[in-house]
N, C-alpha and C. Protein backbone atom coordinates (compact mmCIF):
# COMPACT_ATOMS: atom_id res chain seq x y z
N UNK A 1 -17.26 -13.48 -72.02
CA UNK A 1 -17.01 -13.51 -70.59
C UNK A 1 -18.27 -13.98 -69.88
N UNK A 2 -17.88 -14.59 -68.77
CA UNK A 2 -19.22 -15.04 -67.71
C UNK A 2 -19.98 -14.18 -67.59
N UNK A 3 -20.85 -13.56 -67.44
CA UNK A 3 -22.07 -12.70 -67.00
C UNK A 3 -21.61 -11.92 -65.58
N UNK A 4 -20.87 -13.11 -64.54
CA UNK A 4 -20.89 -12.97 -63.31
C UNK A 4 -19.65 -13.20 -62.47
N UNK A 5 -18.83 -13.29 -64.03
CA UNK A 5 -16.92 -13.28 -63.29
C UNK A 5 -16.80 -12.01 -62.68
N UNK A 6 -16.92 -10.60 -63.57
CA UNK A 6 -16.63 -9.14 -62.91
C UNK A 6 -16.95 -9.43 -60.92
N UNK A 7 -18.37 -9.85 -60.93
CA UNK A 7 -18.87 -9.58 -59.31
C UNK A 7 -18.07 -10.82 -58.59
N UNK A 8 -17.89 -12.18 -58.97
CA UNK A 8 -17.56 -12.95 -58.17
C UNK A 8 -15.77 -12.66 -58.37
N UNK A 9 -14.88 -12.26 -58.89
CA UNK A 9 -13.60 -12.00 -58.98
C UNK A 9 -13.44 -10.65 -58.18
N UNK A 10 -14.40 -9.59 -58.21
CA UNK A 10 -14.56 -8.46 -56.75
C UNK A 10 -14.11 -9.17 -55.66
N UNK A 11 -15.38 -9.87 -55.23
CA UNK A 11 -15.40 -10.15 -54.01
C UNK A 11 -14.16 -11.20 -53.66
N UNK A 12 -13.88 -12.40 -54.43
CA UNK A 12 -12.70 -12.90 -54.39
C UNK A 12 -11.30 -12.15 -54.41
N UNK A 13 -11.02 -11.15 -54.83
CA UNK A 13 -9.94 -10.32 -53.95
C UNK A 13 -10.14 -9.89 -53.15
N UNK A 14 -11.47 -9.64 -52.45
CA UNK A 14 -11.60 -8.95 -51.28
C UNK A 14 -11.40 -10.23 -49.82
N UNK A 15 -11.94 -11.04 -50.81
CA UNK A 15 -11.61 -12.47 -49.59
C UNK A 15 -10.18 -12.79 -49.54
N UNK A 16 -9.49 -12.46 -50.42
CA UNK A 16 -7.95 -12.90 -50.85
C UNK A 16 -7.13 -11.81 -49.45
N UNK A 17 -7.89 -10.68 -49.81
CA UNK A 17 -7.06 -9.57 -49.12
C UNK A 17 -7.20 -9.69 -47.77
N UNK A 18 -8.82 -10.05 -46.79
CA UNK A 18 -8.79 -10.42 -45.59
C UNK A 18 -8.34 -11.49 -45.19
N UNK A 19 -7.68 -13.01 -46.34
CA UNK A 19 -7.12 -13.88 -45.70
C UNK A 19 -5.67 -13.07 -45.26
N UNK A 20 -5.25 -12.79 -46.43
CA UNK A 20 -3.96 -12.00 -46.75
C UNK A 20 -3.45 -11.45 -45.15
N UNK A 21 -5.01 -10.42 -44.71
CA UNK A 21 -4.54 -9.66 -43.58
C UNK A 21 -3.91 -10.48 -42.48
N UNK A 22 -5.33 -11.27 -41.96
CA UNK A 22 -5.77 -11.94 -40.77
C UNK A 22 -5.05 -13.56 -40.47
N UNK A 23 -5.07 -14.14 -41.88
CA UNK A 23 -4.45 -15.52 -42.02
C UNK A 23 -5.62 -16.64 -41.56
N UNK A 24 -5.45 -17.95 -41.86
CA UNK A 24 -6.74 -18.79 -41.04
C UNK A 24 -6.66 -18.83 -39.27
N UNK A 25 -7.59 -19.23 -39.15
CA UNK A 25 -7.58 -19.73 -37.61
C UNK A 25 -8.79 -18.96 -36.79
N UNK A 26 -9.37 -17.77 -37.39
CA UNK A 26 -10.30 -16.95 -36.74
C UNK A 26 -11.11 -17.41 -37.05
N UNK A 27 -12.68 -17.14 -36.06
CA UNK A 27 -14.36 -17.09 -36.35
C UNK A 27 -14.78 -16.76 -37.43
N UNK A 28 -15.74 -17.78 -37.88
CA UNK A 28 -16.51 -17.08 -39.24
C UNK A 28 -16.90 -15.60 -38.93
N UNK A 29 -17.56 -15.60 -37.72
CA UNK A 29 -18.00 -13.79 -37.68
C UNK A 29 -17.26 -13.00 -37.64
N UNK A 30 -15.84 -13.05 -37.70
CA UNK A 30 -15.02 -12.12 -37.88
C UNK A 30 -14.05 -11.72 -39.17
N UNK A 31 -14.28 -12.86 -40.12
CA UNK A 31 -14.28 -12.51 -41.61
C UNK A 31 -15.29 -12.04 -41.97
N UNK A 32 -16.04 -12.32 -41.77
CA UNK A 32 -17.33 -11.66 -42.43
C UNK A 32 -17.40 -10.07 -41.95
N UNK A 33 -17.28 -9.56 -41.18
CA UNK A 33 -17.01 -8.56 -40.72
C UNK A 33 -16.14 -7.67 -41.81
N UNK A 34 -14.61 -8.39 -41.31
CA UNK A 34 -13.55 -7.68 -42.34
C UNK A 34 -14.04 -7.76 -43.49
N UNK A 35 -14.93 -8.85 -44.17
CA UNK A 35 -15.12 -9.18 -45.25
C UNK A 35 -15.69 -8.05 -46.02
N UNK A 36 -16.82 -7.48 -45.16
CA UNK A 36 -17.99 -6.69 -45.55
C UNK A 36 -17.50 -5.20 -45.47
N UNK A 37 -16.07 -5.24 -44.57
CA UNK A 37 -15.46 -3.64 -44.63
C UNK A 37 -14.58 -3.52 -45.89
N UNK A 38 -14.14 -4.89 -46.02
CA UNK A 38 -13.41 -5.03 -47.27
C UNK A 38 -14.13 -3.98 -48.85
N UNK A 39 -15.31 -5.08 -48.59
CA UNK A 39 -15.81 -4.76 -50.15
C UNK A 39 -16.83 -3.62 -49.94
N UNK A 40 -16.67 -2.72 -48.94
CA UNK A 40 -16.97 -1.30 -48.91
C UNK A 40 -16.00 -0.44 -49.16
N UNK A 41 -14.92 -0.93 -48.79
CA UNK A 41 -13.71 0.03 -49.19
C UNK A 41 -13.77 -0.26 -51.18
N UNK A 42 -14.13 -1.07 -50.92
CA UNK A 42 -14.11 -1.40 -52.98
C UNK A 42 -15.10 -0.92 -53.48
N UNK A 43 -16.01 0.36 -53.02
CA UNK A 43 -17.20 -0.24 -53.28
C UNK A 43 -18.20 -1.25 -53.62
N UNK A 44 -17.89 -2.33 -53.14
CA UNK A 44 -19.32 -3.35 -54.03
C UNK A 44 -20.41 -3.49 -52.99
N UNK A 45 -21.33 -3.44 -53.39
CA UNK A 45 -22.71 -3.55 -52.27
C UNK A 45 -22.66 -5.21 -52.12
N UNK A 46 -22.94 -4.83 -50.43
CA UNK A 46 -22.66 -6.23 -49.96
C UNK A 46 -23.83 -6.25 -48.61
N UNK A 47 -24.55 -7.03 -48.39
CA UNK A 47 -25.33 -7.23 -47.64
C UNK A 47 -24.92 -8.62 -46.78
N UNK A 48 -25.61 -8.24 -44.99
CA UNK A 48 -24.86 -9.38 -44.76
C UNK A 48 -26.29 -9.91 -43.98
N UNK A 49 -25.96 -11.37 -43.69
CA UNK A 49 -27.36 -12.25 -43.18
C UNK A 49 -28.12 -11.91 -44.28
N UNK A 50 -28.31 -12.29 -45.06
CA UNK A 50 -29.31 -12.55 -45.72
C UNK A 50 -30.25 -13.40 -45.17
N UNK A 51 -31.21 -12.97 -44.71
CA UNK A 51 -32.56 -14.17 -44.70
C UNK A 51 -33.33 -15.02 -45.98
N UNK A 52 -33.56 -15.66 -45.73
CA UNK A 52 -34.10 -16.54 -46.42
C UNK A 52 -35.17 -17.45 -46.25
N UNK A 53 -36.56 -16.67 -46.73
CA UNK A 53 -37.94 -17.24 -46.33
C UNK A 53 -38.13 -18.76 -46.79
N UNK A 54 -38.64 -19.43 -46.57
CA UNK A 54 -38.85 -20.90 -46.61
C UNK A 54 -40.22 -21.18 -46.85
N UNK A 55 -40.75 -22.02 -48.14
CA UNK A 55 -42.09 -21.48 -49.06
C UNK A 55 -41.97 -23.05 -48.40
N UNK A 56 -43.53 -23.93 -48.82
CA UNK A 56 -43.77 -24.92 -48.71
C UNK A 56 -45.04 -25.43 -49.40
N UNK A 57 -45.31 -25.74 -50.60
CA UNK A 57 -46.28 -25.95 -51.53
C UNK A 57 -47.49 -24.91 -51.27
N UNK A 58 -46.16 -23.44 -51.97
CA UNK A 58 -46.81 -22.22 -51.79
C UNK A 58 -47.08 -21.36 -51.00
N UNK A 59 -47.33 -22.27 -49.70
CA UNK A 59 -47.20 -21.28 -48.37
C UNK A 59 -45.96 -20.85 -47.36
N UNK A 60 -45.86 -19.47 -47.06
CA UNK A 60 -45.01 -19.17 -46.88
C UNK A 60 -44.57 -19.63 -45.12
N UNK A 61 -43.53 -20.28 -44.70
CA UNK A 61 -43.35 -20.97 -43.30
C UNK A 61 -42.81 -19.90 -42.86
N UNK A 62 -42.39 -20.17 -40.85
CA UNK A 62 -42.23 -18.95 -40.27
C UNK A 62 -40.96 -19.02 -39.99
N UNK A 63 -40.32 -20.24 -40.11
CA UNK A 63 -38.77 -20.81 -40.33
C UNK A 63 -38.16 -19.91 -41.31
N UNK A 64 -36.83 -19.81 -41.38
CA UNK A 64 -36.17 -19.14 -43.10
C UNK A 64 -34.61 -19.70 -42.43
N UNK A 65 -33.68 -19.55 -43.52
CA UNK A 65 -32.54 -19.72 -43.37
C UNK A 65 -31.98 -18.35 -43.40
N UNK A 66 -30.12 -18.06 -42.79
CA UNK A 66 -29.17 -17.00 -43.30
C UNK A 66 -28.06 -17.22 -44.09
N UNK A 67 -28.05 -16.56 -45.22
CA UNK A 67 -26.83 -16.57 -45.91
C UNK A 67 -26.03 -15.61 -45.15
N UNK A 68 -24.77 -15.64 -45.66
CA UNK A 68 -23.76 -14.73 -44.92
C UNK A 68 -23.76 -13.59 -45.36
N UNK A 69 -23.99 -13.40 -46.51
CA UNK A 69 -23.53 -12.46 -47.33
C UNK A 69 -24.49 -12.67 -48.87
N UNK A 70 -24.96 -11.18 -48.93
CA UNK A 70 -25.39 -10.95 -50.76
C UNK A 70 -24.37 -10.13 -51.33
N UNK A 71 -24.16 -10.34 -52.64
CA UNK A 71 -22.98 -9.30 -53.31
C UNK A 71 -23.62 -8.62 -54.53
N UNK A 72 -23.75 -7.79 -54.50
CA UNK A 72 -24.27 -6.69 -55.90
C UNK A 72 -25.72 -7.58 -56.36
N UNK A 73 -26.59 -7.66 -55.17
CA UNK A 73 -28.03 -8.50 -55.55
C UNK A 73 -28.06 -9.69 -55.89
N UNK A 74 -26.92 -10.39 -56.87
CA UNK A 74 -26.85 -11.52 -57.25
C UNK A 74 -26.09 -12.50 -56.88
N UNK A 75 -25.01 -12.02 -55.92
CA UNK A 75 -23.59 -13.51 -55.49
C UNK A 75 -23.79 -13.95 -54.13
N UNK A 76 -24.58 -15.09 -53.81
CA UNK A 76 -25.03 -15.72 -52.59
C UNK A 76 -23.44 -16.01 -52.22
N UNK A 77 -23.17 -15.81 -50.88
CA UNK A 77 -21.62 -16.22 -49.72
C UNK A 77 -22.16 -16.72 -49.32
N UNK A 78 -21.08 -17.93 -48.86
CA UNK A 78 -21.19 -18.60 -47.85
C UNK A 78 -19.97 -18.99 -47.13
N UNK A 79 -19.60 -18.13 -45.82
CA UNK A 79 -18.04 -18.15 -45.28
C UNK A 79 -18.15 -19.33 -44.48
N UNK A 80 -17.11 -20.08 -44.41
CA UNK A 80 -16.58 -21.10 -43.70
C UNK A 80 -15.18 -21.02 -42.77
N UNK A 81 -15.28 -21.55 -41.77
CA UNK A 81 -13.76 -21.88 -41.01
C UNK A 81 -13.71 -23.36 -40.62
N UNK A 82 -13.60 -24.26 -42.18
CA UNK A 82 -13.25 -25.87 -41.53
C UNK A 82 -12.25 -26.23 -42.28
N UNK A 83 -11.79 -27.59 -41.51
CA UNK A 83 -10.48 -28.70 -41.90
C UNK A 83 -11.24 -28.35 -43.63
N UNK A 84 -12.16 -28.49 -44.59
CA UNK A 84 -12.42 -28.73 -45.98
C UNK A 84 -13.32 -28.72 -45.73
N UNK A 85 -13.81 -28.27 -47.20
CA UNK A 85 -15.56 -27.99 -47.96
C UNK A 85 -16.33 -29.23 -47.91
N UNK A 86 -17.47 -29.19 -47.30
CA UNK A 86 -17.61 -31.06 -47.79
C UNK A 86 -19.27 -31.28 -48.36
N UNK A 87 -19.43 -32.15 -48.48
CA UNK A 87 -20.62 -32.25 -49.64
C UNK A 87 -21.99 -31.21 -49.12
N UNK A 88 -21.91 -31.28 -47.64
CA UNK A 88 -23.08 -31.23 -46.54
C UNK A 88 -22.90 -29.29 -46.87
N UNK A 89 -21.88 -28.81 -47.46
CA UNK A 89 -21.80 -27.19 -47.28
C UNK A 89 -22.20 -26.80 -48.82
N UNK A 90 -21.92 -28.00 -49.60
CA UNK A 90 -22.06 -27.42 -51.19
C UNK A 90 -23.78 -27.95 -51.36
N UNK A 91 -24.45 -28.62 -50.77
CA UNK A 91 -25.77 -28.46 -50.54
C UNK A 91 -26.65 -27.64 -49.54
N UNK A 92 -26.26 -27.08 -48.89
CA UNK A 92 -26.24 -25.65 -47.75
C UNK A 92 -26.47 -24.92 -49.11
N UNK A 93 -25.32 -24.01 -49.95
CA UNK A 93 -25.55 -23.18 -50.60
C UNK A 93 -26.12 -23.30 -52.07
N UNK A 94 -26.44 -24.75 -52.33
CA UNK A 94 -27.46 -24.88 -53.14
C UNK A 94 -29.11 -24.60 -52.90
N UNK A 95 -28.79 -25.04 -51.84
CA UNK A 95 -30.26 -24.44 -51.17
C UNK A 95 -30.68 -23.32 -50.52
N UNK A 96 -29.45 -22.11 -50.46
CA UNK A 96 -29.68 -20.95 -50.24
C UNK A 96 -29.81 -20.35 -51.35
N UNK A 97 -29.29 -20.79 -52.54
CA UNK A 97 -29.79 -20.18 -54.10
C UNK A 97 -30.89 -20.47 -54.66
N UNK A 98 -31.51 -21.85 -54.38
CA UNK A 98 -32.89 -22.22 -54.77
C UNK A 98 -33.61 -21.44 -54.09
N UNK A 99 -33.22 -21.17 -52.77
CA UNK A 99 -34.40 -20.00 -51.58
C UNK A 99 -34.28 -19.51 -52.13
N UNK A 100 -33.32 -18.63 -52.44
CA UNK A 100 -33.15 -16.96 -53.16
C UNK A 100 -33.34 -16.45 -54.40
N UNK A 101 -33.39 -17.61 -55.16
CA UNK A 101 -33.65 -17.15 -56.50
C UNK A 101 -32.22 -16.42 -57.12
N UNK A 102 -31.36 -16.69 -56.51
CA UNK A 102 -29.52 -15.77 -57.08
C UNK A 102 -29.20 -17.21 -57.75
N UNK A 103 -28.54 -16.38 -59.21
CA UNK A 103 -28.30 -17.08 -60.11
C UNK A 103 -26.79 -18.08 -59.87
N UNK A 104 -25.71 -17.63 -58.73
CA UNK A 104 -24.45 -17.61 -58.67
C UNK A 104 -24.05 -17.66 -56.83
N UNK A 105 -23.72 -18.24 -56.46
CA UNK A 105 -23.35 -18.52 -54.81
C UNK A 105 -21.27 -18.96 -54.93
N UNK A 106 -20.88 -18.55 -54.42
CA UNK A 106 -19.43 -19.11 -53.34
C UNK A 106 -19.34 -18.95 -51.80
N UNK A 107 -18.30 -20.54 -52.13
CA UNK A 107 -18.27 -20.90 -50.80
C UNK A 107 -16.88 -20.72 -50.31
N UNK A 108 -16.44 -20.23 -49.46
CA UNK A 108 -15.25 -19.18 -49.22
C UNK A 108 -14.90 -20.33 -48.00
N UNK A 109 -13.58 -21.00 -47.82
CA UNK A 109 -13.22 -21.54 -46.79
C UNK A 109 -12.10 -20.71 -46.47
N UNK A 110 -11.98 -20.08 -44.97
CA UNK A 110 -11.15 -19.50 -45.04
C UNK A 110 -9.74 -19.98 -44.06
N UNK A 111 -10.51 -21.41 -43.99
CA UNK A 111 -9.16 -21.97 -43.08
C UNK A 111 -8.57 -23.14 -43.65
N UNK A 112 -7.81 -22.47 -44.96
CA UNK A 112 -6.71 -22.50 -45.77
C UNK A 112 -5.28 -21.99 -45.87
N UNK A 113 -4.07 -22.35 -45.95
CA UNK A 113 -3.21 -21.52 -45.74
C UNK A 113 -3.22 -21.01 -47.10
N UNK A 114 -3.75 -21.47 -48.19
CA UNK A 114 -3.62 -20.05 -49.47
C UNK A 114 -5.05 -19.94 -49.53
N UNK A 115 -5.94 -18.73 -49.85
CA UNK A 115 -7.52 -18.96 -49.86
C UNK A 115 -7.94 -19.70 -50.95
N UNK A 116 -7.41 -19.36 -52.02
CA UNK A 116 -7.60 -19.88 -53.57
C UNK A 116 -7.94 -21.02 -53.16
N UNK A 117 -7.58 -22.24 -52.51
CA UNK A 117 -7.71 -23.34 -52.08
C UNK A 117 -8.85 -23.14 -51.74
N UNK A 118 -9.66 -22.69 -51.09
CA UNK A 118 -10.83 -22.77 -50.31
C UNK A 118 -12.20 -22.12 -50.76
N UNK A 119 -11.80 -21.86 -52.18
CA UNK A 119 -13.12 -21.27 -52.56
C UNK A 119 -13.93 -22.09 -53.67
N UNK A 120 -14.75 -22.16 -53.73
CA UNK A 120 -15.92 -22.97 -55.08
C UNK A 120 -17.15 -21.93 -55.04
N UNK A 121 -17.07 -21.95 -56.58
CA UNK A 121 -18.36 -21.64 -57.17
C UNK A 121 -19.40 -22.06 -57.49
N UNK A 122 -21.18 -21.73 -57.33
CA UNK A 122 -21.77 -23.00 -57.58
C UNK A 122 -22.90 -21.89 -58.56
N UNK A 123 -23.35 -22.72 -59.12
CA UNK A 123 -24.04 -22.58 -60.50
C UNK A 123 -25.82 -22.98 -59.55
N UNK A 124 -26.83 -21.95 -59.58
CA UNK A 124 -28.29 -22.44 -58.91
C UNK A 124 -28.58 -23.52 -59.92
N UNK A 125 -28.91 -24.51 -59.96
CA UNK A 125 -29.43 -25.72 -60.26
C UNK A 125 -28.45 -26.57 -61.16
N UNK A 126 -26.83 -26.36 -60.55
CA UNK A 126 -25.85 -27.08 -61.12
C UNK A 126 -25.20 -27.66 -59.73
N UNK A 127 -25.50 -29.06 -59.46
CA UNK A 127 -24.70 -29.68 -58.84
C UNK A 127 -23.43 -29.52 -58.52
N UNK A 128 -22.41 -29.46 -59.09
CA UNK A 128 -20.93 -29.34 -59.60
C UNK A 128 -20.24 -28.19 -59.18
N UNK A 129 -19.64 -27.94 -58.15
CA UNK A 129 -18.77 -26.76 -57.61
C UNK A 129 -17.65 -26.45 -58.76
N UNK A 130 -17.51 -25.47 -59.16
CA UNK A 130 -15.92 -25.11 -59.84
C UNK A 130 -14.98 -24.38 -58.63
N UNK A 131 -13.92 -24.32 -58.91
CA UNK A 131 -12.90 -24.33 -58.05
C UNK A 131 -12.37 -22.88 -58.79
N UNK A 132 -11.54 -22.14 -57.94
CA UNK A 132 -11.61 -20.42 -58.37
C UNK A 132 -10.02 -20.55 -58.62
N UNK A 133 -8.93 -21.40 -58.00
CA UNK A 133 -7.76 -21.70 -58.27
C UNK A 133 -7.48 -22.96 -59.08
């Protein structure tokens, strides 16, 4: 088994269950919300905004980025509400995993009419999204 199916298949029913509730059409900040009550009711530790310091040949800048979401220390989120995923979002969360040092990131679109559709997995220093449906 993957190392990191158990944590990313958590949280993917928990995203399944707030599309389930809510349906598309709402604010990213308001999945994320449900999102994060979600996977408390499941227990999984879930942190949200993640910051993300921004190094620069060693020195540390005063800039950083936010992820949406950390999942059990290691599963970088990244929630979306667009028409589709597009290259400009699967390099977003490549570069919130290179910040972070997390081995494993998804990108959750949630304005899909099935979610399965809208989710990819990305591998830190693997180009190549996999698809969760």
């Amino acid at each position: 088994m993957w190392p990191f199916q158990e944590i990313t298949s958590g949280l993917i029913g928990a995203a399944i269950e707030v599309h389930r509730e809510l349906g598309p059409g709402l604010l990213e900040s308001i999945y994320e919300e449900c999102l994060a009550r979600e996977v408390t009711i499941r227990g999984i530790r879930f942190a949200r905004q993640l910051k993300l310091p921004v190094r620069y040949r060693g020195e540390l800048l005063d800039g950083h980025y936010r992820a949406d979401a950390l999942v059990e220390d290691t599963l970088v989120v990244e929630l979306k509400v667009v028409a589709a995923i597009e290259d400009v979002h699967r390099a977003q969360l490549l570069s919130y995993l290179k910040l972070s040092g997390k081995p494993v990131g998804l990108l959750v679109n949630y304005n899909v009419p099935i979610l399965k559709q809208g989710i990819e997995r990305m591998i830190n220093g693997d180009p190549s999204p996999t698809t969760s449906g």
